[in-house]
N, C-alpha and C. Protein backbone atom coordinates (compact mmCIF):
# COMPACT_ATOMS: atom_id res chain seq x y z
N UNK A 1 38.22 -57.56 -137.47
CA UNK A 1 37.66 -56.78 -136.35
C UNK A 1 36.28 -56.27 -136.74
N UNK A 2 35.80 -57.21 -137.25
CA UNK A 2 33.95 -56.68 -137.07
C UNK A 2 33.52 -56.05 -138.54
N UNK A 3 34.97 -56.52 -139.57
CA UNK A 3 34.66 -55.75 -141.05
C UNK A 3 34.67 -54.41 -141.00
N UNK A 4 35.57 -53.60 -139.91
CA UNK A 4 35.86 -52.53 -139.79
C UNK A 4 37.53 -52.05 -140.24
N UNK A 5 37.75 -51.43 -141.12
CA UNK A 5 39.14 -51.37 -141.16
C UNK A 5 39.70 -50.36 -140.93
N UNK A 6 41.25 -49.89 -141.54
CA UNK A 6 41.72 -48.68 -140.51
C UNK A 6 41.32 -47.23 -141.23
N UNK A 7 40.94 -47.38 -142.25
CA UNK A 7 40.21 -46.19 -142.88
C UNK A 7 38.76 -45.81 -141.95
N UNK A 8 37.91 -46.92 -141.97
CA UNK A 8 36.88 -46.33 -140.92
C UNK A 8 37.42 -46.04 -139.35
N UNK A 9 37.91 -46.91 -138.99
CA UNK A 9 38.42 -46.58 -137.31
C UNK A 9 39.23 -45.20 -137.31
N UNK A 10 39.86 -44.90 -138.16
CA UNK A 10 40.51 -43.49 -138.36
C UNK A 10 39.88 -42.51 -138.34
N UNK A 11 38.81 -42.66 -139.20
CA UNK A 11 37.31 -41.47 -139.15
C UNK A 11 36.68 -41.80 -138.24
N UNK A 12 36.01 -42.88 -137.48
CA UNK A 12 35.21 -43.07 -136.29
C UNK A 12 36.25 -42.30 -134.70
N UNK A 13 37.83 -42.11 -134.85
CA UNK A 13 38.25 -41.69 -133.46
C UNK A 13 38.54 -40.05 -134.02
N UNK A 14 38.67 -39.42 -135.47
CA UNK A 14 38.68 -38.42 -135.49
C UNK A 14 37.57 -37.54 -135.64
N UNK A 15 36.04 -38.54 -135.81
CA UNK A 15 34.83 -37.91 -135.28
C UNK A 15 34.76 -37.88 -133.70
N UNK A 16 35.07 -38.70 -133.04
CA UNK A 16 35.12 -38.84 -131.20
C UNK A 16 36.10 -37.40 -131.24
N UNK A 17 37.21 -37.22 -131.64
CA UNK A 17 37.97 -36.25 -131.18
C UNK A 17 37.14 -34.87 -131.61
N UNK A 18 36.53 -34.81 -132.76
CA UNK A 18 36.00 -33.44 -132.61
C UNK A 18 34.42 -33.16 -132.10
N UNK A 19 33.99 -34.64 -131.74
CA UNK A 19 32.72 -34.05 -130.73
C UNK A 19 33.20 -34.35 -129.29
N UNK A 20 34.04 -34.73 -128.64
CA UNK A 20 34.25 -34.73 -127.21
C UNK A 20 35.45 -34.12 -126.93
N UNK A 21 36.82 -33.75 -128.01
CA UNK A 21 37.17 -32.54 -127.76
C UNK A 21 38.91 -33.10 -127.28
N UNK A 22 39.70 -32.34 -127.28
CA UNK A 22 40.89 -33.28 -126.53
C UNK A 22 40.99 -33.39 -125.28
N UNK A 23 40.23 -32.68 -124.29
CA UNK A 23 40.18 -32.45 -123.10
C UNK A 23 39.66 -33.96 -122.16
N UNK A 24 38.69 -34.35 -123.43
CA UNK A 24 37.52 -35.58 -122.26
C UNK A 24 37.49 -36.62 -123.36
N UNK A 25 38.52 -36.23 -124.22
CA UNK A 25 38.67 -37.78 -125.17
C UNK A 25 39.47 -38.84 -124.28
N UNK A 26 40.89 -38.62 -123.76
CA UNK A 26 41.41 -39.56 -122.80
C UNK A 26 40.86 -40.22 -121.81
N UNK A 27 39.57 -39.39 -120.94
CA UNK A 27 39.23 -39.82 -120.16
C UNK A 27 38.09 -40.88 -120.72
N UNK A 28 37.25 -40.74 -121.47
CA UNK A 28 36.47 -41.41 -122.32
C UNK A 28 36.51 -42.59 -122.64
N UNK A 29 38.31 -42.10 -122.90
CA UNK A 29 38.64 -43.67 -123.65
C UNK A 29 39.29 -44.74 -122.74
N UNK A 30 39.56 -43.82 -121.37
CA UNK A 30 40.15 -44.81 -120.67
C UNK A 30 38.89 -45.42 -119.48
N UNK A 31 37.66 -44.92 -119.32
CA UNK A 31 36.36 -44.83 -118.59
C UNK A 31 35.92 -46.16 -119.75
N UNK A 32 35.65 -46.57 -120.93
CA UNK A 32 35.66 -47.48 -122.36
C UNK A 32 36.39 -48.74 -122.08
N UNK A 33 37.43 -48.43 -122.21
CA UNK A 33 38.84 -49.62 -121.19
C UNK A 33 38.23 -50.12 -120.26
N UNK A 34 37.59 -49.46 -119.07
CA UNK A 34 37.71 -50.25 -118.03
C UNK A 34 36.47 -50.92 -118.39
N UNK A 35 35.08 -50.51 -118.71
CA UNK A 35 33.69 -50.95 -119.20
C UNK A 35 34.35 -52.11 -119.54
N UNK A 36 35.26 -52.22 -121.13
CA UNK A 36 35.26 -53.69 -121.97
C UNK A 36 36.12 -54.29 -120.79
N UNK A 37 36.94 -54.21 -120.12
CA UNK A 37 37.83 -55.38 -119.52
C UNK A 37 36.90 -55.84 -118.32
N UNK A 38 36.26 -54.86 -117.32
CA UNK A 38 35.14 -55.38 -116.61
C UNK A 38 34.06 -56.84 -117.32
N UNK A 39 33.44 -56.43 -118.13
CA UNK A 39 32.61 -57.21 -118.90
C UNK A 39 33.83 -58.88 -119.58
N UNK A 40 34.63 -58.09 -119.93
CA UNK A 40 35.47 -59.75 -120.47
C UNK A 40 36.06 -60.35 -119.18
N UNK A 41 35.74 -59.73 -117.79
CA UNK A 41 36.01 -60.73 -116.78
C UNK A 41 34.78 -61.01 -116.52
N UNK A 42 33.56 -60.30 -116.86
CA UNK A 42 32.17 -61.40 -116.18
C UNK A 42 32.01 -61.92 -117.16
N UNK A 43 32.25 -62.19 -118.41
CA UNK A 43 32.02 -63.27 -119.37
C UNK A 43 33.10 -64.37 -119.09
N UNK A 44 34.05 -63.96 -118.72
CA UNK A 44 35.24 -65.50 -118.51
C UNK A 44 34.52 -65.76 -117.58
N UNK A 45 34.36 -65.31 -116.13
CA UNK A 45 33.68 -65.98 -114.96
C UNK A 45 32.14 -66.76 -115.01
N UNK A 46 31.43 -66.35 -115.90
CA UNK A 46 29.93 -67.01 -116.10
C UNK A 46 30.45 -68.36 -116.87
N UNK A 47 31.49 -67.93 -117.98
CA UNK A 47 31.66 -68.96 -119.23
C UNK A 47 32.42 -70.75 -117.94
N UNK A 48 32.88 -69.92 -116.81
CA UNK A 48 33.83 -71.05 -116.16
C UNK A 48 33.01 -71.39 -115.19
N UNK A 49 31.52 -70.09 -114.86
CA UNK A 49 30.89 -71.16 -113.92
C UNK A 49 29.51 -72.10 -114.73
N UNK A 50 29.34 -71.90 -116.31
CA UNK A 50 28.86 -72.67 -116.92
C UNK A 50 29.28 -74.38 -116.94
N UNK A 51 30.84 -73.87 -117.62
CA UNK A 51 31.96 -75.19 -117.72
C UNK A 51 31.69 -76.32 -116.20
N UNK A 52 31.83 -75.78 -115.27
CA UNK A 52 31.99 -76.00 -113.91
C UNK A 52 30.82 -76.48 -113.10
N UNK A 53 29.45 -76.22 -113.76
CA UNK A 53 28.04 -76.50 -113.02
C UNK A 53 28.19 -78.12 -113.21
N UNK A 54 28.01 -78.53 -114.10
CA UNK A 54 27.92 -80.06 -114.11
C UNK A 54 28.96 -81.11 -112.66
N UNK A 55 30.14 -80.15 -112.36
CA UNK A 55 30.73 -80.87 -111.12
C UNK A 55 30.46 -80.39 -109.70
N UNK A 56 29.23 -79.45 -109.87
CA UNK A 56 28.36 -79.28 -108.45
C UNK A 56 27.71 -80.15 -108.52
N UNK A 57 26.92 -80.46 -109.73
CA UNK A 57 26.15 -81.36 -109.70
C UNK A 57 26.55 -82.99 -109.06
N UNK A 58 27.38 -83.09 -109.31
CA UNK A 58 27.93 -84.72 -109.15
C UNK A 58 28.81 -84.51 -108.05
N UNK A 59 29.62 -83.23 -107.18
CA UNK A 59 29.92 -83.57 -106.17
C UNK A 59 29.24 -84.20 -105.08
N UNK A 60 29.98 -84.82 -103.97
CA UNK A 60 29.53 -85.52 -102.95
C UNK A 60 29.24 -84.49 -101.97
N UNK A 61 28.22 -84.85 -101.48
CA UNK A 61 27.51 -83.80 -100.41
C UNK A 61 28.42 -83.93 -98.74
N UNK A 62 28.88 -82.82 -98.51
CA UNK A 62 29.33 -82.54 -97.31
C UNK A 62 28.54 -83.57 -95.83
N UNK A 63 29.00 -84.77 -94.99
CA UNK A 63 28.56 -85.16 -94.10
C UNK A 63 28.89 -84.59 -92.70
N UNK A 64 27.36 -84.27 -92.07
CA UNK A 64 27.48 -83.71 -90.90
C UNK A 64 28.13 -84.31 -90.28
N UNK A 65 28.28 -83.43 -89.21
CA UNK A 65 29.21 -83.91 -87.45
C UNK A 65 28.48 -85.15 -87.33
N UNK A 66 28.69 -86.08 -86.94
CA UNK A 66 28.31 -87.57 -86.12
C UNK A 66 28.11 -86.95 -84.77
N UNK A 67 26.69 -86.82 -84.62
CA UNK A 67 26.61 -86.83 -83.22
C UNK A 67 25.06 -87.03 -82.86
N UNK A 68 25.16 -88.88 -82.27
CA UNK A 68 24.03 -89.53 -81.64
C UNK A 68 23.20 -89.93 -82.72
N UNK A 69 21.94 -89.55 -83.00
CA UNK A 69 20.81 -89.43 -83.34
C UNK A 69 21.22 -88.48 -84.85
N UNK A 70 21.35 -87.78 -84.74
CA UNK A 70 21.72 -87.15 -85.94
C UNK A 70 22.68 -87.53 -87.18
N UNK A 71 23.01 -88.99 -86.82
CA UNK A 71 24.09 -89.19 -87.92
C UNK A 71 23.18 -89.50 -88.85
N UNK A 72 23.93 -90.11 -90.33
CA UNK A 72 23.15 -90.38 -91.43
C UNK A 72 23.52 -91.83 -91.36
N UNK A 73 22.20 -92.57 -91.75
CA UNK A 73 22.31 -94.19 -92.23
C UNK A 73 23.65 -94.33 -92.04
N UNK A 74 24.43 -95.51 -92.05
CA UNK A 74 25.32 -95.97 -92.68
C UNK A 74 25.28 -96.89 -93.93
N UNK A 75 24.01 -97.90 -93.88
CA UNK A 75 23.54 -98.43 -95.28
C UNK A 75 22.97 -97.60 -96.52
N UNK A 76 22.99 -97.99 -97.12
CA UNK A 76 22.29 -97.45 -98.26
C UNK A 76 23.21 -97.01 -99.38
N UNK A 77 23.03 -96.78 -100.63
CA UNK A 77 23.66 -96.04 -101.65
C UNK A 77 24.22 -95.02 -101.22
N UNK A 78 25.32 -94.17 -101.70
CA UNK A 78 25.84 -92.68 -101.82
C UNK A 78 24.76 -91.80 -102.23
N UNK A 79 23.93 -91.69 -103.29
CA UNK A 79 22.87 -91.21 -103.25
C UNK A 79 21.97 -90.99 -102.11
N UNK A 80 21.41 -92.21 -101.35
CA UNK A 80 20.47 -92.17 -100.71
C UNK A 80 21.55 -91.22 -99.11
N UNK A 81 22.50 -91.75 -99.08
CA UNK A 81 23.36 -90.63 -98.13
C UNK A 81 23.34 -89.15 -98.38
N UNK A 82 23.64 -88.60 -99.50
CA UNK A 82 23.66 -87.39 -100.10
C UNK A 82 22.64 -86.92 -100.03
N UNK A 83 21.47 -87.83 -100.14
CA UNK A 83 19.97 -86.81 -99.96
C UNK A 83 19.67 -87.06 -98.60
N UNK A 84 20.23 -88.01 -97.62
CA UNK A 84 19.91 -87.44 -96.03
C UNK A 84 20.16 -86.20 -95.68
N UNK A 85 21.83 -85.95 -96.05
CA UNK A 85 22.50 -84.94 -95.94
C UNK A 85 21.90 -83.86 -96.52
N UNK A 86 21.64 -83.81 -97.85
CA UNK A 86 21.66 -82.50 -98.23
C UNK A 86 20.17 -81.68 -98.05
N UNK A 87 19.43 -82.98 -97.42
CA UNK A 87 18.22 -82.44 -96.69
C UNK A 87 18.15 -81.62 -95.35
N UNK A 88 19.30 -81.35 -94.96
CA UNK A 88 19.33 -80.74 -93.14
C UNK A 88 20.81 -79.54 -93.93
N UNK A 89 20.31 -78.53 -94.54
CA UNK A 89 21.19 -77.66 -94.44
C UNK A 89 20.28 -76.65 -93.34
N UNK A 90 21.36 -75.73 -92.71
CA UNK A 90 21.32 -74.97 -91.68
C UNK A 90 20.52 -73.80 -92.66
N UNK A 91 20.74 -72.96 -93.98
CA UNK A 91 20.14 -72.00 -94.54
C UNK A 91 20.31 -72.74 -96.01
N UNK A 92 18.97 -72.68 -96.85
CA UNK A 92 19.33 -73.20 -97.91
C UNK A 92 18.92 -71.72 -99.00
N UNK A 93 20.19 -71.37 -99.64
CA UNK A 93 20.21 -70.36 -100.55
C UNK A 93 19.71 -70.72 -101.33
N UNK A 94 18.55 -69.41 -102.45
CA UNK A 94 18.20 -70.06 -104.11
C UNK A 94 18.88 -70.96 -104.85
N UNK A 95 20.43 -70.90 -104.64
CA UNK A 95 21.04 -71.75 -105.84
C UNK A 95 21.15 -72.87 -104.95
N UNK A 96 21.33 -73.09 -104.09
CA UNK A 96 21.23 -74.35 -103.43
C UNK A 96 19.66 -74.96 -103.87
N UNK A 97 18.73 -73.90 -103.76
CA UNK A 97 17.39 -75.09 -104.11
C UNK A 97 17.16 -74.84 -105.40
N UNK A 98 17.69 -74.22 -106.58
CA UNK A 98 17.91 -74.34 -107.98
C UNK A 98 18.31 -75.74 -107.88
N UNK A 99 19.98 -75.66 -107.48
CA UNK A 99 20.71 -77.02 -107.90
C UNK A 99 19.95 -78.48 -107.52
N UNK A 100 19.16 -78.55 -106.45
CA UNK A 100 18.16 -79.23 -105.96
C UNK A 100 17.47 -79.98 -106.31
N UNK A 101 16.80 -78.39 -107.16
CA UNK A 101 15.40 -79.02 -107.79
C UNK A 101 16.14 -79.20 -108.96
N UNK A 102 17.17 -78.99 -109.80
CA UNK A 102 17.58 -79.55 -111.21
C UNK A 102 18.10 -81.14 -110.77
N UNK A 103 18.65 -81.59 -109.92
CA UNK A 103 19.33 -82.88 -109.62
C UNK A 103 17.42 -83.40 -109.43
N UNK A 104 16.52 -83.07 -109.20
CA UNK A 104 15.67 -83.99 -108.71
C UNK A 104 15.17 -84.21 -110.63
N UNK A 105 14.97 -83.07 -110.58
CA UNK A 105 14.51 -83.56 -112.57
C UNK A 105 14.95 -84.42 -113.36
N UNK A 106 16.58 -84.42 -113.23
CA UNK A 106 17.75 -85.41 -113.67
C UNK A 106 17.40 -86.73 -113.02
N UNK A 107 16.86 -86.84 -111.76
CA UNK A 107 16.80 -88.37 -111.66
C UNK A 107 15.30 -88.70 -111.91
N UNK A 108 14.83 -87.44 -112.21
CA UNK A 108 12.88 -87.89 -112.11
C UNK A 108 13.02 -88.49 -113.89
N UNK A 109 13.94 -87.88 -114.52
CA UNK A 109 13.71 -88.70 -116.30
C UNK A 109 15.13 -89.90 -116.62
């Protein structure tokens, strides 16, 4: 545990107890609790949307409604479909034109 053993952790919570007192040590420590378990769920969630970016990348792009004039090619590569498509979004969010512009780099090398 960090090269800390129970001789120091013993003196490190019976210094906490006599500067914060027994009154606002519980609360302290349970206000501490929630801080570390908060944080080890945004580190699992970043660590799984790290793991997980590479299959945005390579999913298949959502095809609009078919209607008239507005459909996409039917010839061409999956690629060249995917970039009809993913050229006519209704609002395109930062990470939508992050992911964008990283897929265009990936095929520009």
């Amino acid at each position: 545990m960090l090269g800390v053993g129970a001789e120091e952790l013993l003196f490190v919570l019976f210094l906490a107890l006599l500067v914060l007192g027994p009154e606002r040590l519980p609360k302290v420590a349970r206000d501490v609790g929630r801080v570390v378990g908060d944080l080890r769920r945004t580190s699992d969630e970043l660590r799984e949307e790290f793991l997980n970016a590479d299959k945005y990348l390579e999913a298949p792009a959502v095809a609009p409604a078919v209607t008239g004039e507005s459909a996409a090619p039917a010839g061409g590569t999956a690629g060249e479909r995917a970039e009809s498509t993913a050229s006519e979004p209704a609002v395109e969010t930062a990470f939508d034109r992050e992911m964008r512009e990283a897929r265009e780099r990936l095929r520009g090398t």
